[in-house]
Protein backbone atom coordinates (compact mmCIF):
# COMPACT_ATOMS: atom_id res chain seq x y z
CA UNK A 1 39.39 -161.75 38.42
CA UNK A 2 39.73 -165.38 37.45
CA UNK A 3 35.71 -165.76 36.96
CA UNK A 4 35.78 -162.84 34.32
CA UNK A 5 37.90 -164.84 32.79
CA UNK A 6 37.37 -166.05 29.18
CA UNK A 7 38.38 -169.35 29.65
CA UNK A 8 35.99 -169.91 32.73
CA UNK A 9 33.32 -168.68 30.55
CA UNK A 10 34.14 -171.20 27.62
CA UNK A 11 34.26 -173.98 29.76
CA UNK A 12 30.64 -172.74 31.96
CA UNK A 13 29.18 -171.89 28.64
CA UNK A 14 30.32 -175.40 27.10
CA UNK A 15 29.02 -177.65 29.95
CA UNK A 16 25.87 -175.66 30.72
CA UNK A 17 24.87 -175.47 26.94
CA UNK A 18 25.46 -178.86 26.67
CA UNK A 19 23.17 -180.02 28.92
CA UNK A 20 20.73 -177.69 28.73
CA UNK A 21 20.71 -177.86 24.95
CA UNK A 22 20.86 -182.08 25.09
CA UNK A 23 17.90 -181.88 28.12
CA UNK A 24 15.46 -179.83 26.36
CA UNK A 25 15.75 -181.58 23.36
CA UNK A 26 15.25 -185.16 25.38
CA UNK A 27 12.03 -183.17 25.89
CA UNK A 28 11.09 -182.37 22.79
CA UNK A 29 11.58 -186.23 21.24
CA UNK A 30 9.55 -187.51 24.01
CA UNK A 31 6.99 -184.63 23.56
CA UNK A 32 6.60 -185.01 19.62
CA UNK A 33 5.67 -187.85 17.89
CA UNK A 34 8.65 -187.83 15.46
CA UNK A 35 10.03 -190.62 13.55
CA UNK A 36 13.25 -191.28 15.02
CA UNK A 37 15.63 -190.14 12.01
CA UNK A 38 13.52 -186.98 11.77
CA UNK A 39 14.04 -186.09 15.48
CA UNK A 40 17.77 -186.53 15.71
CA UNK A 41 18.20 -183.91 12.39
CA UNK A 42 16.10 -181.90 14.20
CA UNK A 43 17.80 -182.33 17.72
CA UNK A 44 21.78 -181.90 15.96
CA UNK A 45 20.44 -178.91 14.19
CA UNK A 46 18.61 -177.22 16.99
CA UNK A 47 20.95 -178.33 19.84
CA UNK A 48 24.11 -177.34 18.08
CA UNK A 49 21.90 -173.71 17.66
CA UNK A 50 20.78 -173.52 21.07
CA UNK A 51 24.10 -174.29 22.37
CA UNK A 52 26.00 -171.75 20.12
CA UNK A 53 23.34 -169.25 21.31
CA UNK A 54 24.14 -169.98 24.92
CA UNK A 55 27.59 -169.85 24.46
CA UNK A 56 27.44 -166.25 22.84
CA UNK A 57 25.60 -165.31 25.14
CA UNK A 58 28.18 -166.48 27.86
CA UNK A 59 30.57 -164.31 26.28
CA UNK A 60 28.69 -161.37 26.01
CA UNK A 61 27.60 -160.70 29.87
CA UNK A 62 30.11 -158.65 31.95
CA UNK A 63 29.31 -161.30 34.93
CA UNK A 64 28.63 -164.97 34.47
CA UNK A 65 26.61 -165.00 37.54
CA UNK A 66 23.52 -163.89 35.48
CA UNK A 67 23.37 -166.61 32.80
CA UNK A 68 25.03 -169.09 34.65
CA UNK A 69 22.08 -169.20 36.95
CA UNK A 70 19.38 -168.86 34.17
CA UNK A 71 20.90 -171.90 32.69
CA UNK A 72 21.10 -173.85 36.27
CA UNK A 73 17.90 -173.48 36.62
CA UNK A 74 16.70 -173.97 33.07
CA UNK A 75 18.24 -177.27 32.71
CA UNK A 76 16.90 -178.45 36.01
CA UNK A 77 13.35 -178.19 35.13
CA UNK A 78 13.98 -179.60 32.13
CA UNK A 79 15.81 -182.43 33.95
CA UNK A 80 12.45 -182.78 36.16
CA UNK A 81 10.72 -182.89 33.42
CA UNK A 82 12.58 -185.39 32.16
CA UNK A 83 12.67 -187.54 35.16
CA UNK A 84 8.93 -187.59 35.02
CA UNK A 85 8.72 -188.61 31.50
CA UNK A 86 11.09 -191.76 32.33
CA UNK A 87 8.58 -192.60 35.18
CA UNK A 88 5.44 -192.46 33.13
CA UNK A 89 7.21 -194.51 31.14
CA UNK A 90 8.72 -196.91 33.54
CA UNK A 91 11.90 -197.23 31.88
C-alpha cells in the first residue's frame, strides 16, 4: 500500500516535524526570556532533536495514521498558541 510506503513516511515525517519542531520552539522564545543568540543555539539544537525524534518515530510505526495525527494536532495547539502570543503582542 502506497501509505506504508517509506517514502510517504519521509516526506509526512519531514513536513510534520518541521513544523511542529519550528512551532513549539516559536513558543519557547516567546515564553523565555532568552537573549536572542542564546535562543536560536538552543532552538537549532533542540529543533533539529525534536525533529529527528519525530522522524524516527515516523519510521518506526506500522501505520502512519497514529503519529501523523498526534503531530496534526500537536502542532495546531502550538500554532494557537502561537497566534495568541502575536495578538498579545499586536504584531
Amino acid at each position: 500500500m502506497w501509505s506504508e510506503s517509506l517514502w510517504s513516511k519521509t516526506l509526512i515525517g519531514l513536513l510534520l516535524g518541521f513544523l511542529l519542531s519550528m512551532s513549539l520552539f516559536m513558543n519557547i522564545g516567546f515564553i523565555v526570556p532568552l537573549p536572542r543568540d542564546v535562543f536560536l543555539f538552543i532552538a537549532v539544537i533542540g529543533g533539529f532533536t525534536l525533529w529527528s525524534t519525530l522522524i524516527s518515530w515516523f519510521y518506526c510505526v506500522q501505520s502512519l495514521k497514529k503519529p501523523a495525527l498526534i503531530c496534526l494536532v500537536g502542532f495546531l495547539v502550538t500554532a494557537m498558541i502561537n497566534a495568541w502570543f502575536y495578538i498579545q503582542e499586536g504584531v
